[in-house]
Protein backbone atom coordinates (compact mmCIF):
# COMPACT_ATOMS: atom_id res chain seq x y z
CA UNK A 1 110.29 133.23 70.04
CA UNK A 2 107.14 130.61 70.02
CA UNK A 3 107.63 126.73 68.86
CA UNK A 4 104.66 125.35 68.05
CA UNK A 5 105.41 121.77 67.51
CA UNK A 6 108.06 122.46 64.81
CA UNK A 7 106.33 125.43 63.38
CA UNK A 8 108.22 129.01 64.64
CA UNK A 9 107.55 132.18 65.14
CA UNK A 10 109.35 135.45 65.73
CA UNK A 11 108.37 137.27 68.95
CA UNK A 12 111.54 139.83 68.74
CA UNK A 13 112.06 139.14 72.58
CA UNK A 14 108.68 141.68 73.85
CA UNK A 15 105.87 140.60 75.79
CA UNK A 16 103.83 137.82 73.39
CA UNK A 17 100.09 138.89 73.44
CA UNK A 18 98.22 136.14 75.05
CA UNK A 19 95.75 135.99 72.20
CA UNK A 20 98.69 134.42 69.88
CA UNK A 21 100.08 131.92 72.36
CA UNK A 22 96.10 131.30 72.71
CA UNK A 23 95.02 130.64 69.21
CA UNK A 24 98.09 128.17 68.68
CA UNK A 25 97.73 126.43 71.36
CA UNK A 26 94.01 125.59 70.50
CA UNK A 27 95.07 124.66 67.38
CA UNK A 28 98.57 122.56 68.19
CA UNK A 29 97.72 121.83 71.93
CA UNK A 30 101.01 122.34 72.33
CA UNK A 31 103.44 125.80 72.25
CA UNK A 32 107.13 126.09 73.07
CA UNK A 33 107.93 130.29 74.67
CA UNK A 34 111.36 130.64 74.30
CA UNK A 35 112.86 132.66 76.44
CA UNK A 36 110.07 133.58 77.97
CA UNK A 37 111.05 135.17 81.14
CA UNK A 38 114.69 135.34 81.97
CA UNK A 39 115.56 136.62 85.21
CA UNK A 40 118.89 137.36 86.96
CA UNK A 41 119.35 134.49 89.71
CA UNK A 42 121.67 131.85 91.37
CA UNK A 43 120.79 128.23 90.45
CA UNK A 44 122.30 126.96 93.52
CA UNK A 45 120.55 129.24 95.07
CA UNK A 46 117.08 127.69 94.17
CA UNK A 47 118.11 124.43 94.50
CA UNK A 48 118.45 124.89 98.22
CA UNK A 49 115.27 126.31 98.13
CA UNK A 50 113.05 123.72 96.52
CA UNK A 51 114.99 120.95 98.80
CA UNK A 52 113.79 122.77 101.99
CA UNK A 53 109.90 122.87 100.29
CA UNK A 54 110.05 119.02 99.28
CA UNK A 55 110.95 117.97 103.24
CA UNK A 56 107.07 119.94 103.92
CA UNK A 57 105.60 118.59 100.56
CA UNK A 58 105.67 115.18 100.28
CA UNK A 59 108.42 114.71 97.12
CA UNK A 60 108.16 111.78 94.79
CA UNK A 61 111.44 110.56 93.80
CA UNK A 62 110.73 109.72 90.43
CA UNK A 63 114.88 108.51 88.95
CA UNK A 64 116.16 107.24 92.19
CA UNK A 65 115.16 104.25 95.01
CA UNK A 66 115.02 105.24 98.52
CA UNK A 67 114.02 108.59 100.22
CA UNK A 68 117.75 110.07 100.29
CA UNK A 69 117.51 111.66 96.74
CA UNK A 70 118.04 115.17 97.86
CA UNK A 71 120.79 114.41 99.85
CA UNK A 72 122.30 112.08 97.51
CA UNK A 73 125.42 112.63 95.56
CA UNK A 74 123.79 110.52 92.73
CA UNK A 75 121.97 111.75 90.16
CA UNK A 76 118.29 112.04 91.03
CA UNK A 77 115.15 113.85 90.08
CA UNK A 78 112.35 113.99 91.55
CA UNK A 79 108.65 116.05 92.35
CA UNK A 80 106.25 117.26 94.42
CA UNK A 81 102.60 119.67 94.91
CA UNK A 82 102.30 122.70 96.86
CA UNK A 83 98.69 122.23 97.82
CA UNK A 84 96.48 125.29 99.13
CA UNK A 85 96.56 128.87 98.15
CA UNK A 86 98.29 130.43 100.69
CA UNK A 87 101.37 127.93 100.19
CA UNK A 88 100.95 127.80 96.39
CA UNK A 89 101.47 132.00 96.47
CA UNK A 90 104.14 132.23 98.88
CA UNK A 91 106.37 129.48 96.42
CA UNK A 92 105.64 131.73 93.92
CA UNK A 93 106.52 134.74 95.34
CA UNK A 94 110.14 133.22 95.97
CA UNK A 95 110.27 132.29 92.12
CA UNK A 96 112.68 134.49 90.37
CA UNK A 97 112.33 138.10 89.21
CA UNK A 98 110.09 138.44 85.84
CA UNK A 99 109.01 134.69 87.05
CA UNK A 100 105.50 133.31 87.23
CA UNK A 101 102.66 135.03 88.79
CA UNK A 102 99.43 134.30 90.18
CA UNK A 103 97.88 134.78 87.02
CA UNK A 104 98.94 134.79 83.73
CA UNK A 105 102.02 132.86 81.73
CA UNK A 106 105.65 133.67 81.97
CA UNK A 107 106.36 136.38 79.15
CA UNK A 108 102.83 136.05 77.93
CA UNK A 109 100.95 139.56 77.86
CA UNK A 110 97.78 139.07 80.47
CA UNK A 111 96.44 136.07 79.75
CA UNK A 112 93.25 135.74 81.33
CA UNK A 113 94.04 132.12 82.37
CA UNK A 114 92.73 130.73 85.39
CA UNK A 115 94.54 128.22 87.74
CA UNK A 116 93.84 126.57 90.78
CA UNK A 117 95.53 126.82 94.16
CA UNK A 118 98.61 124.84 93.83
CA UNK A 119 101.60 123.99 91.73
CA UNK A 120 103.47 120.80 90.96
CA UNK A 121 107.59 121.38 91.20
CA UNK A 122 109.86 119.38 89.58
CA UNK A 123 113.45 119.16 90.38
CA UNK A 124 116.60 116.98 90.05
CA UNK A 125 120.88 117.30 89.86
CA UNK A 126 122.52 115.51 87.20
CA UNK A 127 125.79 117.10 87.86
CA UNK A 128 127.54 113.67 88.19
CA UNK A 129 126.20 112.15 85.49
CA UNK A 130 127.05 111.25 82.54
CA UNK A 131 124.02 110.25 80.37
CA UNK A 132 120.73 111.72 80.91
CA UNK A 133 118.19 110.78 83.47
CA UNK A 134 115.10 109.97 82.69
CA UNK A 135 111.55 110.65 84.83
CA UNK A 136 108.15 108.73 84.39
CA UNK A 137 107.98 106.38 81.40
CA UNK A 138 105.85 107.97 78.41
CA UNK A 139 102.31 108.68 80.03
CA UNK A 140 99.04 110.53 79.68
CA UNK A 141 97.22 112.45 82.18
CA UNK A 142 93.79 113.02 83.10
CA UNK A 143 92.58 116.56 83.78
CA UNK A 144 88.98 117.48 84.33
CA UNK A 145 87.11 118.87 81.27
CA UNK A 146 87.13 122.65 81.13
CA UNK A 147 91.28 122.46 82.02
CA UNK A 148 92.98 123.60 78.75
CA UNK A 149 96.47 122.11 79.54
CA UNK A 150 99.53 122.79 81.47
CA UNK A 151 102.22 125.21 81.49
CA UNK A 152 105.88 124.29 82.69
CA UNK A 153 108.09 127.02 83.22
CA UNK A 154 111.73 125.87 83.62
CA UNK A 155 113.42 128.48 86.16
CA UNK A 156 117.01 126.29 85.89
CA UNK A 157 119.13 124.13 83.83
CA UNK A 158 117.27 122.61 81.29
CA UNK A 159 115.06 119.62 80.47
CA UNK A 160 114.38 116.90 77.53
CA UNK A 161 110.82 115.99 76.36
CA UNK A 162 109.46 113.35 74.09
CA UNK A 163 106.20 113.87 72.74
CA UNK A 164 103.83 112.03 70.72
CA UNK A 165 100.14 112.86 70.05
CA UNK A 166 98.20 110.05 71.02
CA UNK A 167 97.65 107.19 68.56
CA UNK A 168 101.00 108.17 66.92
CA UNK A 169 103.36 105.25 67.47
CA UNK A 170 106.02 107.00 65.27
CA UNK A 171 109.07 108.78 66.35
CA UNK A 172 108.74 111.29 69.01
CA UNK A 173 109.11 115.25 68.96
CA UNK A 174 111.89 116.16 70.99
CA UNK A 175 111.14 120.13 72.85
CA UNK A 176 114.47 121.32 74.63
CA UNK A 177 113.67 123.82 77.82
CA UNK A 178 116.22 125.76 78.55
CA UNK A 179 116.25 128.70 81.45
CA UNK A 180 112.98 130.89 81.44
CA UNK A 181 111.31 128.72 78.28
CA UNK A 182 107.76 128.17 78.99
CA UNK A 183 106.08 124.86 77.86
CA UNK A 184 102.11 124.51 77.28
CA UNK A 185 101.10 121.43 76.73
CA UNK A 186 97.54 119.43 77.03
CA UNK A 187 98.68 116.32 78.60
CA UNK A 188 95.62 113.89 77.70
CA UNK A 189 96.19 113.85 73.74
CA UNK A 190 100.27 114.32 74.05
CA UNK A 191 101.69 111.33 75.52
CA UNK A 192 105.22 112.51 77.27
CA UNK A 193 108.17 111.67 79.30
CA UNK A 194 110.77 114.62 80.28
CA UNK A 195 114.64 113.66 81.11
CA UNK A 196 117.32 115.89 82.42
CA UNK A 197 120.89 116.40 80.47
CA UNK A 198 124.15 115.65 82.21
CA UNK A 199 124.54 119.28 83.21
CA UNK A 200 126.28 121.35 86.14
CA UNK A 201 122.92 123.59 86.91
CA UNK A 202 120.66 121.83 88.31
CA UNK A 203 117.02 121.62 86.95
CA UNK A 204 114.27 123.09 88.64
CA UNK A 205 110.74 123.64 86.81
CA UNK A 206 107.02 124.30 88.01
CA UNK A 207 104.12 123.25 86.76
CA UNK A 208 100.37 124.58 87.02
CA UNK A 209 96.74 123.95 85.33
CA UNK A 210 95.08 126.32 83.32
CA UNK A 211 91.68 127.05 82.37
CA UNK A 212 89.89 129.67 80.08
CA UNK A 213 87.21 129.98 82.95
CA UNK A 214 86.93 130.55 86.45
CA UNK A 215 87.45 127.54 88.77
CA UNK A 216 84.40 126.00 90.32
CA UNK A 217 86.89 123.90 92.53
CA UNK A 218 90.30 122.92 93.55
CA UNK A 219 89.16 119.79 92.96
CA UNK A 220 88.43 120.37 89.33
CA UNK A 221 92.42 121.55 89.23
CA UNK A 222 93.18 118.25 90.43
CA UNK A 223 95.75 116.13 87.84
CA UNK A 224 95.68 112.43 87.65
CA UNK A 225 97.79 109.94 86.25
CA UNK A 226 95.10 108.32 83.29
CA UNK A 227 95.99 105.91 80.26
CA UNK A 228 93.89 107.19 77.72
CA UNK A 229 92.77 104.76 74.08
CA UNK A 230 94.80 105.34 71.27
CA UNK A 231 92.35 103.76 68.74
CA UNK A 232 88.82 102.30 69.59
CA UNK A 233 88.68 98.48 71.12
CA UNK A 234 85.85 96.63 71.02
CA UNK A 235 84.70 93.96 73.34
CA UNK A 236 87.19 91.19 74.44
CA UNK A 237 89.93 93.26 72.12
CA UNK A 238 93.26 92.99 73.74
CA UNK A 239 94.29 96.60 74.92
CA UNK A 240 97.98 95.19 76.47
CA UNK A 241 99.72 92.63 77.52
CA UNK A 242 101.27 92.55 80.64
CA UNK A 243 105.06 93.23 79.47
CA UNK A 244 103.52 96.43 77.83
CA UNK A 245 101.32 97.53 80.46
CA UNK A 246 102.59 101.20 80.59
CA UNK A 247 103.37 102.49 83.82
CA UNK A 248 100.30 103.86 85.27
CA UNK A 249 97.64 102.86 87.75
CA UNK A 250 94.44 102.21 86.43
CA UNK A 251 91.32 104.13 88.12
CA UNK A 252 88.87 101.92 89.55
CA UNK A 253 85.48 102.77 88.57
CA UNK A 254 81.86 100.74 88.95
CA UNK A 255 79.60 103.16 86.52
CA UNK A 256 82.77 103.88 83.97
CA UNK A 257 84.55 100.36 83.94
CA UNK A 258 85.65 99.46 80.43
CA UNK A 259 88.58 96.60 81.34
CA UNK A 260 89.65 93.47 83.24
CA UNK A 261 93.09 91.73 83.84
CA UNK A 262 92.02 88.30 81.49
CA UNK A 263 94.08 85.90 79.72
CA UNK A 264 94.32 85.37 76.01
CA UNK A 265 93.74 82.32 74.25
CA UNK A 266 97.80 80.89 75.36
CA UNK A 267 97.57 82.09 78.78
CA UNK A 268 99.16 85.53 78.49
CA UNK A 269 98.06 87.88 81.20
CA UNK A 270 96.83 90.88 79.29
CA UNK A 271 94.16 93.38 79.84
CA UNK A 272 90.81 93.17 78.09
CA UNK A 273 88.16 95.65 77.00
CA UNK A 274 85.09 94.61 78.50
CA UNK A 275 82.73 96.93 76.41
CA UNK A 276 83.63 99.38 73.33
CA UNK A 277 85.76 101.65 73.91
CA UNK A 278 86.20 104.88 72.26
CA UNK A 279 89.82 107.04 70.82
CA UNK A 280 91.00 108.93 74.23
CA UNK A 281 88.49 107.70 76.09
CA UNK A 282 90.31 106.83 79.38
CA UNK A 283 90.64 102.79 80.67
CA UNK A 284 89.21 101.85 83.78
CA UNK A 285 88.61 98.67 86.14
CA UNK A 286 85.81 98.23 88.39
CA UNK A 287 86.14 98.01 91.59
CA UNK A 288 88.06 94.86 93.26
CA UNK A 289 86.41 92.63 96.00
CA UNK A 290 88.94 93.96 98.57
CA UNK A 291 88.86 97.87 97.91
CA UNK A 292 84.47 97.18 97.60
CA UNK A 293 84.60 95.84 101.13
CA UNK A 294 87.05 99.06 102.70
CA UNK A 295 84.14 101.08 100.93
CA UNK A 296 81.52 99.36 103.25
């Protein structure tokens, strides 16, 4: 079965030619695969797993201070990448049976999609909680120009999102994952934020880029956090004030600059286009005084 935003359609449980899921999503930018690949495995199983790859990988704790998440009794959730091919193949390889492969989507007939050499792995336990936890506040993301979108396969428990093309200030679309649903999504014009239910099995879900062409590079593959324009701004327009300044790190930039940190006409810190400013075109600063001089 295939959401596409709220639209479904009936898969009767086979292999989903790729040219479907492919002509939706370049339509919706967006596709739900329910129960896409569903394979016979221990949850607590994997969650050991993924713990011993984040100590090697650098993990992010994204609901919870301190570096103790995975050993916490606390609710946490958290991420990290598993950079270079031979790493990126041997985490996949340890995926569960009917589970992603090096090429193609889960439960997707061959796809002819083309990713780069790592993956991005989310995890987090919410067994003790009562409420749900959420991860990064609502965000964009910046992907390099011939990358389609993302696909997030959830291998356990289950996980929330809230989505919201850009520019849409309404109510979100809420997309339930459960256990083998796959989730493509273009991550520029959806603005999102993912949370994980008060469950018992714990929630485990990887992520990779994908691209209708050959890469040129890994770096091409390469995801960035990016605040993208909702609505063109001219010149001395404010963009946001400082209370809501999403959470996200501006790119510093000296040829593609479009805003400054300013102060409007009562002395609220805000930030301030500095030139026009097209829909989803992405903000950037220029370059500060301090991180000019470390260049030199």
């Amino acid at each position: 079965m295939v959401w596409i935003s709220q639209i479904r359609v009936d898969a009767r449980d086979s292999l989903i030619p790729w040219s479907t899921v492919r002509s939706l999503y370049e339509r919706h930018r967006i596709v739900h695969v329910k129960r896409a690949a569903l394979g016979r495995h221990r949850p607590t199983r994997w969650l050991g797993e993924v713990k011993r790859l984040a100590k090697t990988h650098n993990a992010t704790t994204v609901s919870r201070e301190g570096g103790a998440a995975f050993e916490s009794e606390e609710p946490w959730y958290a991420s990290f990448v598993v950079h270079d091919a031979t790493a990126c193949a041997a985490t996949l390889r340890r995926l569960p049976r009917n589970g992603v492969g090096m090429r193609g989507v889960p439960g997707v007939a061959e796809s002819e999609a083309h990713h780069g050499s790592h993956a991005w792995i989310f995890v987090g336990d919410n067994s003790r909680g009562t409420e749900s936890l959420d991860g990064r506040p609502e965000h964009t993301d910046a992907l390099a120009p011939h990358i389609e979108g993302t696909w997030h396969y959830q291998i356990s428990g289950s996980k929330l999102w809230r989505v919201r093309e850009c520019g849409d200030n309404g109510a979100p679309i809420m997309i339930r994952v459960a256990r083998g649903d796959v989730l493509l999504i273009d991550t520029r014009v959806w603005r999102h934020q993912a949370s994980i239910p008060a469950e018992k099995e714990p929630s485990i879900s990887i992520a990779r880029d994908f691209s209708y062409v050959p890469r040129q590079n890994e770096e091409a593959f390469g995801d960035v956090d990016a605040l993208l324009a909702a609505r063109p701004a001219e010149t001395g327009d404010v963009l946001f004030y400082e209370s809501d300044l999403p959470d996200c790190e501006l790119p510093r930039s000296k040829e593609d600059a479009n805003c400054a940190v300013g102060e409007d006409q009562e002395g609220k810190l805000c930030l301030v286009a500095t030139r026009r400013i097209s829909t989803g075109e992405a903000f950037a600063m220029a370059p500060s005084s301090s991180s000019e001089d470390e260049e030199k």
